[in-house]
C-alpha atoms as a PDB file:
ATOM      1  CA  UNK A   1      31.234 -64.244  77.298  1.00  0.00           C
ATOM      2  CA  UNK A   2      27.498 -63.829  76.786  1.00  0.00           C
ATOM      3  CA  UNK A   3      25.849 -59.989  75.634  1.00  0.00           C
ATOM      4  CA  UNK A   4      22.681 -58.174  76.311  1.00  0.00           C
ATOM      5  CA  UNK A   5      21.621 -54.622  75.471  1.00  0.00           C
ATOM      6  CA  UNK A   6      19.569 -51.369  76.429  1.00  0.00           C
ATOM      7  CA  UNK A   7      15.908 -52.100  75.924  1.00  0.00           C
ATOM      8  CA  UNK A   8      15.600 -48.602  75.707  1.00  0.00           C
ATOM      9  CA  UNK A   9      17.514 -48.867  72.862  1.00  0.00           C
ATOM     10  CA  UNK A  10      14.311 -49.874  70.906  1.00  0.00           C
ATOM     11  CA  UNK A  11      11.283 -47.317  70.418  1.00  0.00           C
ATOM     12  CA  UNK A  12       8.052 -48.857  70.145  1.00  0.00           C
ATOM     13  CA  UNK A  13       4.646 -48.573  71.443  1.00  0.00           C
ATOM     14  CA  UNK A  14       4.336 -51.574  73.377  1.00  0.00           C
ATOM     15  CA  UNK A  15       6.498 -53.585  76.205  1.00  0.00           C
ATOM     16  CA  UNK A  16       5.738 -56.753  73.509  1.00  0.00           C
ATOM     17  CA  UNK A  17       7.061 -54.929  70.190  1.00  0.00           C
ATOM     18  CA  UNK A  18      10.339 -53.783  72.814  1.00  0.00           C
ATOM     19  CA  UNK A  19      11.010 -57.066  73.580  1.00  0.00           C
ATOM     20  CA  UNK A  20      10.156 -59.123  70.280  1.00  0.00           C
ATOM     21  CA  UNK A  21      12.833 -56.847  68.678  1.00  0.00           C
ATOM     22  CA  UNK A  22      15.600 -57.627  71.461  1.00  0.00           C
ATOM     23  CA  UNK A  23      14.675 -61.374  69.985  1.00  0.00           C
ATOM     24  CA  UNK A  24      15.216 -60.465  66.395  1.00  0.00           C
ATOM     25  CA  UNK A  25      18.235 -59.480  67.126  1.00  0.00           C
ATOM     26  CA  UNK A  26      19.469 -62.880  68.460  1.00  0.00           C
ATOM     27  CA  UNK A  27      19.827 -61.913  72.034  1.00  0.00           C
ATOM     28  CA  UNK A  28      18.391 -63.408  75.680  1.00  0.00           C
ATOM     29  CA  UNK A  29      19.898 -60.310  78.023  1.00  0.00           C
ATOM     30  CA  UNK A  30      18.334 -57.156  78.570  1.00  0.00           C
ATOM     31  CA  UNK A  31      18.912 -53.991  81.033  1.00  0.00           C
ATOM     32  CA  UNK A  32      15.492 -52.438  81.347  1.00  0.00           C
ATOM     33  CA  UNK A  33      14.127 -49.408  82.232  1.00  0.00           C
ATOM     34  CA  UNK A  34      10.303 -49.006  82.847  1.00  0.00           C
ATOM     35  CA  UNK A  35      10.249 -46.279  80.522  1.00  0.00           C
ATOM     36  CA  UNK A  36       9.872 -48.593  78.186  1.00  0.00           C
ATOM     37  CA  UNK A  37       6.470 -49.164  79.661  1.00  0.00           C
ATOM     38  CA  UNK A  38       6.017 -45.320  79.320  1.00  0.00           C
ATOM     39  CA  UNK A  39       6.010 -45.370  83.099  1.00  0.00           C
ATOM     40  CA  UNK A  40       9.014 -43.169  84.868  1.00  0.00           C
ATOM     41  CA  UNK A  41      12.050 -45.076  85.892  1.00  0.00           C
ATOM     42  CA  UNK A  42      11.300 -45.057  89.255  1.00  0.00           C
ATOM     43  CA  UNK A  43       7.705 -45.111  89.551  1.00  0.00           C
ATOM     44  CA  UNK A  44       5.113 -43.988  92.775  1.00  0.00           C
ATOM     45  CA  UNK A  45       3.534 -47.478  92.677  1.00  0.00           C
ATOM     46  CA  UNK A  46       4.359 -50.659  91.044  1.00  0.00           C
ATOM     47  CA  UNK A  47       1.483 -53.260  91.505  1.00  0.00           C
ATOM     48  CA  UNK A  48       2.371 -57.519  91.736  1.00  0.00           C
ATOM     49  CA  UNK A  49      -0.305 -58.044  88.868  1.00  0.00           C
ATOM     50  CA  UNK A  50       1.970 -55.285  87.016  1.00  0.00           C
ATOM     51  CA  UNK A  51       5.227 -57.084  87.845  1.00  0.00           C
ATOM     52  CA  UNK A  52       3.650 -60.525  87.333  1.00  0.00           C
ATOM     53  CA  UNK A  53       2.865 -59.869  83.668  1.00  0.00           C
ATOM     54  CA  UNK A  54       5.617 -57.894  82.648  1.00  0.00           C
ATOM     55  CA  UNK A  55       7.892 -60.979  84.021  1.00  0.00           C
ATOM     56  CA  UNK A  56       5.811 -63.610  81.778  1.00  0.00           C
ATOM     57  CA  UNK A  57       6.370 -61.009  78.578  1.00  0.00           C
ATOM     58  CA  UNK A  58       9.928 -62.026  79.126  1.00  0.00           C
ATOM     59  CA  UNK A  59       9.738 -65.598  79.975  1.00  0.00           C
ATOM     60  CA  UNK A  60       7.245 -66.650  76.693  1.00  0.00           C
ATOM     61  CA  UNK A  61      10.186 -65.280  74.710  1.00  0.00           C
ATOM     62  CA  UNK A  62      13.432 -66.850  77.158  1.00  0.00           C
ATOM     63  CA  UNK A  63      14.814 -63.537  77.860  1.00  0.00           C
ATOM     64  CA  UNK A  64      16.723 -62.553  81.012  1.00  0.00           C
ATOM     65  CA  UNK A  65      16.389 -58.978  83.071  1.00  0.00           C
ATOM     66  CA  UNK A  66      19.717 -58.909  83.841  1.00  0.00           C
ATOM     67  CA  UNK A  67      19.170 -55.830  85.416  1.00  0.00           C
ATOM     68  CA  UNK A  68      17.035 -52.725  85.902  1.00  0.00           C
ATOM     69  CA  UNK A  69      17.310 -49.397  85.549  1.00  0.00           C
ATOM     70  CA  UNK A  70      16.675 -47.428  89.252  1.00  0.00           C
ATOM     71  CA  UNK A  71      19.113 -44.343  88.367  1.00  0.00           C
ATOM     72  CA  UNK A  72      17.707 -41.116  89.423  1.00  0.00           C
ATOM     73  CA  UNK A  73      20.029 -37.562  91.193  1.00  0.00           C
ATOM     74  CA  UNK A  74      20.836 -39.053  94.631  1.00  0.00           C
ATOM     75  CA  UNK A  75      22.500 -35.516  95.790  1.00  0.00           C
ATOM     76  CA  UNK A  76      19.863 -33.763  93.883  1.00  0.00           C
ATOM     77  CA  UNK A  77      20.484 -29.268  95.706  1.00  0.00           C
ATOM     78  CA  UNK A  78      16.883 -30.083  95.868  1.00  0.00           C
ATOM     79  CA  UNK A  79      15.875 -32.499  98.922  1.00  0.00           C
ATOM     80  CA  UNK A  80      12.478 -33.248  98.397  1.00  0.00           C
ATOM     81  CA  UNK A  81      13.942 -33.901  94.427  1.00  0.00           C
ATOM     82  CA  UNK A  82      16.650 -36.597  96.711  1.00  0.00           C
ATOM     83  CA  UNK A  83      13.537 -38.026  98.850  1.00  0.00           C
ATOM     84  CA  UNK A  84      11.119 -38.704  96.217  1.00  0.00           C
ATOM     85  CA  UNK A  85      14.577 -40.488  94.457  1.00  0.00           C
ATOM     86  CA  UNK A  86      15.008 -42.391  97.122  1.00  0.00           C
ATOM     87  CA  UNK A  87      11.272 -43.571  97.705  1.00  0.00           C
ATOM     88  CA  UNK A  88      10.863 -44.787  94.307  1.00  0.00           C
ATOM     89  CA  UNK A  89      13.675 -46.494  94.308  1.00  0.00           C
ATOM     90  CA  UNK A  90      12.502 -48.543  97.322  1.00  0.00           C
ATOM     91  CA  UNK A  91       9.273 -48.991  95.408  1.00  0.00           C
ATOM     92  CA  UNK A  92      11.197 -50.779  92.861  1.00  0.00           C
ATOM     93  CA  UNK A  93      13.812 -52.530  95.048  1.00  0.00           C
ATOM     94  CA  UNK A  94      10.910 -54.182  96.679  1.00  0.00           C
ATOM     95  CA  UNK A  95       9.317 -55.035  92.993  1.00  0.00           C
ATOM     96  CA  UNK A  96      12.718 -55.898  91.273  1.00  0.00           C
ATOM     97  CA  UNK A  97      12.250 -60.029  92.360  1.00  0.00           C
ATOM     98  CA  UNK A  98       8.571 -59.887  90.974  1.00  0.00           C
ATOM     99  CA  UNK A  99       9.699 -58.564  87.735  1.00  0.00           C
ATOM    100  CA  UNK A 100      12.260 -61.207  87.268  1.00  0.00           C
ATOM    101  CA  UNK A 101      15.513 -59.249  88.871  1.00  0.00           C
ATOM    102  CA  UNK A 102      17.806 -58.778  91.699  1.00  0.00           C
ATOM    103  CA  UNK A 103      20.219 -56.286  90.514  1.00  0.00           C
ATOM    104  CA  UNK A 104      18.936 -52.492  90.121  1.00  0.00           C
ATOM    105  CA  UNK A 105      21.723 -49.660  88.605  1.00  0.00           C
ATOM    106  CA  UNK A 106      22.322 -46.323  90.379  1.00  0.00           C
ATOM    107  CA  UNK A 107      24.367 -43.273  89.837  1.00  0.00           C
ATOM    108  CA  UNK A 108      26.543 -41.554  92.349  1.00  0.00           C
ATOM    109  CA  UNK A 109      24.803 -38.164  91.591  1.00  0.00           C
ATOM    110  CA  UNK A 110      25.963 -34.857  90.544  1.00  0.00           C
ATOM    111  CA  UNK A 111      25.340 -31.146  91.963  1.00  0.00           C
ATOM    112  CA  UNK A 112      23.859 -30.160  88.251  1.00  0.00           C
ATOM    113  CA  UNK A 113      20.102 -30.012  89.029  1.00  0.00           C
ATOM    114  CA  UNK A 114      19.072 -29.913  85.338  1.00  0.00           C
ATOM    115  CA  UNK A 115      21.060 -33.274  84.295  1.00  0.00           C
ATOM    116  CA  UNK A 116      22.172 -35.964  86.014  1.00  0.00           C
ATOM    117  CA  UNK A 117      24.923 -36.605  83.019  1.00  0.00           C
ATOM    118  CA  UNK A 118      26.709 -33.669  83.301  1.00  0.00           C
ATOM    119  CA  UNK A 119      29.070 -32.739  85.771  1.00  0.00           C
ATOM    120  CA  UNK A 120      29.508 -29.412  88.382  1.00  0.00           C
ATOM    121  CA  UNK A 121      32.247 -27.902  89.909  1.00  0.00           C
ATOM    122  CA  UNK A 122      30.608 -29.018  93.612  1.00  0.00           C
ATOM    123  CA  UNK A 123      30.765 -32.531  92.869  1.00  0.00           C
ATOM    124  CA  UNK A 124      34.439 -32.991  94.302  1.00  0.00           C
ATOM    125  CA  UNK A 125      33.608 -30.594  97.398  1.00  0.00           C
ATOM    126  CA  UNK A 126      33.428 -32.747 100.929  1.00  0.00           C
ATOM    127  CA  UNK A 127      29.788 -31.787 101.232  1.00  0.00           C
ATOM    128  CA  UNK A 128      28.713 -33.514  98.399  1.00  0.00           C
ATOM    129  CA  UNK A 129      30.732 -36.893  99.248  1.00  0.00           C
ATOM    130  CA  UNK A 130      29.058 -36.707 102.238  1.00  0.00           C
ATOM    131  CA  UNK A 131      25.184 -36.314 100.848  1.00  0.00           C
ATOM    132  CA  UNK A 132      26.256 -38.945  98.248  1.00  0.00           C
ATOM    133  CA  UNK A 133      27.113 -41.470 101.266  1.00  0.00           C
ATOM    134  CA  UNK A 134      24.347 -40.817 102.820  1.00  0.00           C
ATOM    135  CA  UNK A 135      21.984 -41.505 100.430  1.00  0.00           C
ATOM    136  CA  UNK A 136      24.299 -44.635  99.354  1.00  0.00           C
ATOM    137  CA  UNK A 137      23.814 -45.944 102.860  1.00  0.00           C
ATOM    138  CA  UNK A 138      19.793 -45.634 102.491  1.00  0.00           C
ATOM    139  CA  UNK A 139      20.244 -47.361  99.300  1.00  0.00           C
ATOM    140  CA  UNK A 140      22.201 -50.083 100.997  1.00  0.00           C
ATOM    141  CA  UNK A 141      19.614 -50.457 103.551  1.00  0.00           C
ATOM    142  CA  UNK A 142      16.922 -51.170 101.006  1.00  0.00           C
ATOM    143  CA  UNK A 143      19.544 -53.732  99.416  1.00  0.00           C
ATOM    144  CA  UNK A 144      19.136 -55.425 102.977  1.00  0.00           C
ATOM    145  CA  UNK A 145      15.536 -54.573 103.075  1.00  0.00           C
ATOM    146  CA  UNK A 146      14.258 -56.534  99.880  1.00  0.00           C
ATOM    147  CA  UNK A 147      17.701 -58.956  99.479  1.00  0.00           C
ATOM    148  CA  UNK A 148      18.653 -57.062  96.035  1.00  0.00           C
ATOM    149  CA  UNK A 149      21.533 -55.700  95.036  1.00  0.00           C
ATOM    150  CA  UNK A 150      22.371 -52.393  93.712  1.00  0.00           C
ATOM    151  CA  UNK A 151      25.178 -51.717  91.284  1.00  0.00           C
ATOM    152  CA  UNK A 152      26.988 -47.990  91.087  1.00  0.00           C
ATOM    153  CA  UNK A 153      29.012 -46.431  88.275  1.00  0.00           C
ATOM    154  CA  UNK A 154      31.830 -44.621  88.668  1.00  0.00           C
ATOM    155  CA  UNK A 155      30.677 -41.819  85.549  1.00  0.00           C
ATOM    156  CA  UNK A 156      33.069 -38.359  84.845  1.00  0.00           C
ATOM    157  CA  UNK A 157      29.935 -35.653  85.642  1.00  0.00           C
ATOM    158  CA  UNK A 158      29.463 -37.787  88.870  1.00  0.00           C
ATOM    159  CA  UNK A 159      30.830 -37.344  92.367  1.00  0.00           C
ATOM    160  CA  UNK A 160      32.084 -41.041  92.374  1.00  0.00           C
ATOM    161  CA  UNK A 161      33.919 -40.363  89.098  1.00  0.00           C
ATOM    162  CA  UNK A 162      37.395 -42.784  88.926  1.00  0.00           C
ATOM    163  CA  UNK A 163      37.726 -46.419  90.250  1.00  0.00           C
ATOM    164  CA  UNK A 164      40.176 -45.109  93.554  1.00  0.00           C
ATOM    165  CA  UNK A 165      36.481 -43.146  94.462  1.00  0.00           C
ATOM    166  CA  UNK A 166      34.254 -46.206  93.602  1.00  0.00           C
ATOM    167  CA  UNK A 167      37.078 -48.038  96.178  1.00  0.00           C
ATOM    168  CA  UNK A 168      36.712 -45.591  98.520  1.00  0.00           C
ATOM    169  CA  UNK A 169      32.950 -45.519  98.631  1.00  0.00           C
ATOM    170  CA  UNK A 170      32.879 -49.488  98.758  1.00  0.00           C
ATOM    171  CA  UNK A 171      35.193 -49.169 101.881  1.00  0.00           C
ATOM    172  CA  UNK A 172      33.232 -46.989 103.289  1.00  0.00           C
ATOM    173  CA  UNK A 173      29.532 -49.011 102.806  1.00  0.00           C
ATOM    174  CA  UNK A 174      30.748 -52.455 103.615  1.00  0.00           C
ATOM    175  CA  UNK A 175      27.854 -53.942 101.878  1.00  0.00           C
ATOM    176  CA  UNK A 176      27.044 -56.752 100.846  1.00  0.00           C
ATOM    177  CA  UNK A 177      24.208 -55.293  98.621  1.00  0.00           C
ATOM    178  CA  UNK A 178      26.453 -52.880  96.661  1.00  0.00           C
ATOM    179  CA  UNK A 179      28.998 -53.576  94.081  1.00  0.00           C
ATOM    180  CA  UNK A 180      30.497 -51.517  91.247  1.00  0.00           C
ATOM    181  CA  UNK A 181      29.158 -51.247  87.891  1.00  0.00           C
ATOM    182  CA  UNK A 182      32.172 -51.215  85.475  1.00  0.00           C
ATOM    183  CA  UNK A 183      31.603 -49.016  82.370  1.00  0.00           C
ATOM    184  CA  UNK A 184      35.306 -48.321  81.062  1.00  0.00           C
ATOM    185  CA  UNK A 185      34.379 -45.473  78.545  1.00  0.00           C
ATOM    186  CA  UNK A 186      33.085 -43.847  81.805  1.00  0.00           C
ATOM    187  CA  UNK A 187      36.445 -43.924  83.188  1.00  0.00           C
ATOM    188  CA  UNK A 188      38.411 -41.860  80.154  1.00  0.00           C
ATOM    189  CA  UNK A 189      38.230 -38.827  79.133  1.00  0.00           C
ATOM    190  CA  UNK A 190      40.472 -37.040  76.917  1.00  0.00           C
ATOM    191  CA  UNK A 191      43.470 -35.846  79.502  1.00  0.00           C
ATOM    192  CA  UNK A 192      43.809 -40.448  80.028  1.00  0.00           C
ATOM    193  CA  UNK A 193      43.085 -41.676  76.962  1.00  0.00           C
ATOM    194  CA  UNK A 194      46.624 -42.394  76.097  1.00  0.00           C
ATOM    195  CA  UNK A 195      46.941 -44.295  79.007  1.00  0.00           C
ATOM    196  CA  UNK A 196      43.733 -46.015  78.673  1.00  0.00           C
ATOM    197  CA  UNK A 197      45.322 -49.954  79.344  1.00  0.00           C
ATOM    198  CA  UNK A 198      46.211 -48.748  82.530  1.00  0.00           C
ATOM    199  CA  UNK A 199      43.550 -46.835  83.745  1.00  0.00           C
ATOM    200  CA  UNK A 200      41.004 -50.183  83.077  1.00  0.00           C
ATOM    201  CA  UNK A 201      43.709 -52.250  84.548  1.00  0.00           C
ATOM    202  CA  UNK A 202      44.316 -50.024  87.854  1.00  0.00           C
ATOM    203  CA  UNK A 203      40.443 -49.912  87.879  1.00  0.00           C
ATOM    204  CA  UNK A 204      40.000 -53.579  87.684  1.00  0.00           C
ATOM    205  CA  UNK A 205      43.030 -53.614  90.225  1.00  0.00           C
ATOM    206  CA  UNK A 206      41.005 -51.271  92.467  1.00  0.00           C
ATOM    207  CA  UNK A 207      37.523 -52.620  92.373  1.00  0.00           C
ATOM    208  CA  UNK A 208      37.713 -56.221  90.030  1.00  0.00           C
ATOM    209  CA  UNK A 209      36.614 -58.593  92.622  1.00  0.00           C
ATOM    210  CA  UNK A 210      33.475 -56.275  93.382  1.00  0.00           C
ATOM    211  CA  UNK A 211      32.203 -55.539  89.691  1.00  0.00           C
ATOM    212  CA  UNK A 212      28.757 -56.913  89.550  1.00  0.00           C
ATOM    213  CA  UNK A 213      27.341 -55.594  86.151  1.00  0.00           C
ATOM    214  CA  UNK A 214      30.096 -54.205  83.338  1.00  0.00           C
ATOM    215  CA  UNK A 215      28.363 -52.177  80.524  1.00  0.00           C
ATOM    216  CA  UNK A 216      29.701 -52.000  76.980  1.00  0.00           C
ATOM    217  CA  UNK A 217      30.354 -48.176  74.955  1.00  0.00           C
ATOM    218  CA  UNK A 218      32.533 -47.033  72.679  1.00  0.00           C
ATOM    219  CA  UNK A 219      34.667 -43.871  72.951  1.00  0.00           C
ATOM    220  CA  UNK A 220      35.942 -41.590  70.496  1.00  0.00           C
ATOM    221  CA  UNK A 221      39.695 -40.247  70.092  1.00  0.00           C
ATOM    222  CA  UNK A 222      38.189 -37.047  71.420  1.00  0.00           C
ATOM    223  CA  UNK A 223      36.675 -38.476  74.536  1.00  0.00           C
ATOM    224  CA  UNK A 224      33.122 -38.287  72.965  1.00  0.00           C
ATOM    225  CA  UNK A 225      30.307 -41.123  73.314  1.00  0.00           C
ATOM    226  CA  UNK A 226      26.617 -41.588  72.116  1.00  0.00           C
ATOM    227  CA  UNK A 227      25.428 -42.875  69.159  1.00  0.00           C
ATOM    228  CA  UNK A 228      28.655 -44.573  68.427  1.00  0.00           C
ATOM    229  CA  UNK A 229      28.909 -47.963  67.467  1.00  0.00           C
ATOM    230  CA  UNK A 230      31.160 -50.373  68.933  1.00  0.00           C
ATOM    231  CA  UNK A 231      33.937 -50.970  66.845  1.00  0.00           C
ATOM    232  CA  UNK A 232      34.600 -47.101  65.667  1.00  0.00           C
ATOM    233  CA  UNK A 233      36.371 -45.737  68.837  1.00  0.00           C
ATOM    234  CA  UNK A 234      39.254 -46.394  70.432  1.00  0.00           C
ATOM    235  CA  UNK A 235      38.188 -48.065  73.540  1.00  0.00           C
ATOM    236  CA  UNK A 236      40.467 -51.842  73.738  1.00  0.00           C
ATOM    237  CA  UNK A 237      37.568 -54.147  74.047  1.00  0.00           C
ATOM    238  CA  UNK A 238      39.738 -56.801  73.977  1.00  0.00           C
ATOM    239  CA  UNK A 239      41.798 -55.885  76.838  1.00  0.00           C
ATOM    240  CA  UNK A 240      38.632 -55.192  78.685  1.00  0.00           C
ATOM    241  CA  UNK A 241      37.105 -58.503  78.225  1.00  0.00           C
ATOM    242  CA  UNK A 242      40.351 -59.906  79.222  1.00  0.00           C
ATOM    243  CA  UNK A 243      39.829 -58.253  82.800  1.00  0.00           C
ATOM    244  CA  UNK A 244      36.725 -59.002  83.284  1.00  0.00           C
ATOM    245  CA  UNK A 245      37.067 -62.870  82.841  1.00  0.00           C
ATOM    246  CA  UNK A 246      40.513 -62.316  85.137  1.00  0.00           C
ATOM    247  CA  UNK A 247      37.962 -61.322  87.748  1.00  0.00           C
ATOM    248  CA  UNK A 248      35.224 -64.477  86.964  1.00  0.00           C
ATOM    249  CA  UNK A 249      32.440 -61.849  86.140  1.00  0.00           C
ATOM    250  CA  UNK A 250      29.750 -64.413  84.934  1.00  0.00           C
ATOM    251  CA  UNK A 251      27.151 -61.818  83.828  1.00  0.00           C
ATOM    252  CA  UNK A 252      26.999 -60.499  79.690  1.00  0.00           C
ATOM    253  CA  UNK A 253      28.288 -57.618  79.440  1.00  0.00           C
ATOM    254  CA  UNK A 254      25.092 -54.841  78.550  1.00  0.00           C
ATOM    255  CA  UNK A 255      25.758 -53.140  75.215  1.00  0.00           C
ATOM    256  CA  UNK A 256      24.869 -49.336  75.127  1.00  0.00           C
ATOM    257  CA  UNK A 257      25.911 -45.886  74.290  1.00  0.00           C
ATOM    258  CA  UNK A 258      24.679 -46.714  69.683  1.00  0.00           C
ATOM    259  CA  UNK A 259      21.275 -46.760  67.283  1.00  0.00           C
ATOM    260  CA  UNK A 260      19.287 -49.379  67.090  1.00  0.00           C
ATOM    261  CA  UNK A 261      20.555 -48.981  63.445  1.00  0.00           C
ATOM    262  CA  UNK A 262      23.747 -50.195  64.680  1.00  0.00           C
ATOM    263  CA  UNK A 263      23.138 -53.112  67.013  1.00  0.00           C
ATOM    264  CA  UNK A 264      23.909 -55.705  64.390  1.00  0.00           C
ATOM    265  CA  UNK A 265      27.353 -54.503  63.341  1.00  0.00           C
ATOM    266  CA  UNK A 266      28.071 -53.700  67.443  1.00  0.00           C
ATOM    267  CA  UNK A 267      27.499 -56.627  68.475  1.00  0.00           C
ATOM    268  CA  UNK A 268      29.422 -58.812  65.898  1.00  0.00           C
ATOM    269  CA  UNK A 269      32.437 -56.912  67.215  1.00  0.00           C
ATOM    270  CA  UNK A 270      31.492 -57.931  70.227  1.00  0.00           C
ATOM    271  CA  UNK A 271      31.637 -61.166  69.452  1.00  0.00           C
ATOM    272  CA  UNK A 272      34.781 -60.970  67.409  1.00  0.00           C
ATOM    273  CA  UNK A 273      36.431 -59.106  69.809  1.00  0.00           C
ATOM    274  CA  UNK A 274      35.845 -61.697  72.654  1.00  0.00           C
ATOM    275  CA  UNK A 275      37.207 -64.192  70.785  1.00  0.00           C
ATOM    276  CA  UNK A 276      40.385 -62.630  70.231  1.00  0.00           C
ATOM    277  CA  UNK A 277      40.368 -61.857  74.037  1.00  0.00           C
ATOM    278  CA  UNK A 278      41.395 -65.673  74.168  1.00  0.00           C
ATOM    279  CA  UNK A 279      44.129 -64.555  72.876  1.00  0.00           C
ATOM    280  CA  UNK A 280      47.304 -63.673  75.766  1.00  0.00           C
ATOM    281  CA  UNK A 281      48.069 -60.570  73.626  1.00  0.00           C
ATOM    282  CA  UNK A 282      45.781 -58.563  71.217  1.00  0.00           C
ATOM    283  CA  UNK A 283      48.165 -56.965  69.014  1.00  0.00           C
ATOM    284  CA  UNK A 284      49.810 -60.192  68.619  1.00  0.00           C
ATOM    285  CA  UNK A 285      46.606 -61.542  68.084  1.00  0.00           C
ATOM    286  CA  UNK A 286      45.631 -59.185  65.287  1.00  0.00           C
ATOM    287  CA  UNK A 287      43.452 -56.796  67.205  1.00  0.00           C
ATOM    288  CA  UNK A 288      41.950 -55.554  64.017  1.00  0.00           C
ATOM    289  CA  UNK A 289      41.360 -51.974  65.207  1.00  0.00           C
ATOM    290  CA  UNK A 290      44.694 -50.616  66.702  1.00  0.00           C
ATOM    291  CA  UNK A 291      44.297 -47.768  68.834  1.00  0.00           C
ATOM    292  CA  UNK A 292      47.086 -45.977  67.193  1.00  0.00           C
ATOM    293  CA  UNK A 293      45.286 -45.531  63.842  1.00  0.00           C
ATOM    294  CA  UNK A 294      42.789 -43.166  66.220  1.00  0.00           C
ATOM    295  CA  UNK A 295      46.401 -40.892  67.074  1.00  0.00           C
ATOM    296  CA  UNK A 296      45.506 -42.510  70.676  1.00  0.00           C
ATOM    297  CA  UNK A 297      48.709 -45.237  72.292  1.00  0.00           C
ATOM    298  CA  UNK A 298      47.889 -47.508  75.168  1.00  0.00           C
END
């Protein structure tokens, strides 16, 4: 299993410095985010020349944009908020190619206007399903539109918040264009963490065959994440990796969710941890972080 990370995960002045530490680190894979142009995520206009050179900044130094960054308040309670969304993400579905991509992230929105991580008690209501579908189905169309592919992720503040909703929304698009984005500490929270196996295999159950880009965070015992790296919570990497090789997802898995401080020691757990996934049993296999020293059972 091959790994990339967050380019956002590095602060620096210039698209060059960004990517010449992503090398330093010994990796090829990157999910970017044109913030780390200073430019907003989805921007008004994004010129060929623009795309052109940002595309040879990655090839001089054989890196991969695995994917990009498009994710923006798709049931935003303001509309024109929604519509300008929606526009700039066509702007950068029809630069993704240019830029060296074909596979763009999106969220599944929330009701919240002030943050689109953070969850409202409108966000299970019928109406908001129903604004949330049809912005997915614009999204879709632009998937047809430029031939690129658009990955959502089931996330707790969103309305699409469990793998049985990222099913049902699937079912409901029949795209060919859309596909799941699998982020497994987005499916926990504390009321499932003792059941945690099962919820990532039910998911993978659910939605496996239509993952298209898996991310890679830690969680806490308490059902926190940010800024933690990967190897101190209680998420079961192992079993994880596991899945997603049950499923033939040929992607890396995109690191996120720690420091740049802490990219070295993540991503040698990473790399431990996948090759104990070879193994048909990780506590057999000497998982060497046990869930139930964190007071959480699978």
């Amino acid at each position: 299993m091959d790994f990339g990370i967050f380019a956002k995960i590095f602060v620096r002045p210039s698209l060059a410095q960004v990517l010449d530490a992503v090398v330093e680190r010994g990796l090829r894979h990157i999910q970017f985010n044109l913030s780390s142009l200073g430019l907003p995520t989805l921007p008004a206009e994004l010129p060929d020349l623009q795309c052109t050179a940002i595309r040879e900044e990655f090839e001089k130094r054989g890196l991969e944009m695995t994917a990009i960054s498009g994710t923006f308040n798709i049931i935003h309670p303001d509309p024109k908020a929604r519509a300008q969304g929606l526009e700039g993400l066509r702007v950068l579905a029809r630069a993704a190619k240019a830029l060296g991509t074909d596979l763009i992230t999106v969220s599944t929105g929330t009701r919240n206007p002030e943050d689109l991580w953070s969850g409202h008690p409108e966000n299970s209501s019928l109406a908001a399903w129903r604004e949330m579908l049809t912005s997915m189905e614009q999204i879709a169309q632009a998937g047809e539109d430029y031939r690129v592919h658009f990955a959502f992720e089931p996330e707790q503040a969103n309305v699409v918040n469990s793998a049985r909703k990222a099913r049902e929304l699937l079912d409901a698009l029949r795209s060919r264009y859309v596909g799941a984005l699998i982020d497994p500490a987005n499916l926990l929270n504390p009321e499932n963490l003792r059941t945690s196996r099962d919820v990532l295999t039910e998911a993978f159950a659910l939605v496996g065959s239509e993952i298209i880009l898996a991310h890679a965070k830690d969680i806490s015992a308490t059902g926190s994440f940010g800024n933690l790296a990967l190897g101190k919570g209680v998420l079961d990497f192992a079993h994880y990796i596991r899945l997603l090789k049950s499923v033939g997802y040929g992607l890396p898995i995109i690191a996120h969710g720690f420091s740049e401080a802490e990219v070295a020691e993540s991503f040698s757990y990473l790399r431990s941890i996948d090759a104990v996934s070879l193994q048909p049993d990780c506590a057999q296999a000497g998982y060497p972080r046990g869930t139930e020293e964190s007071g959480v059972t699978s």
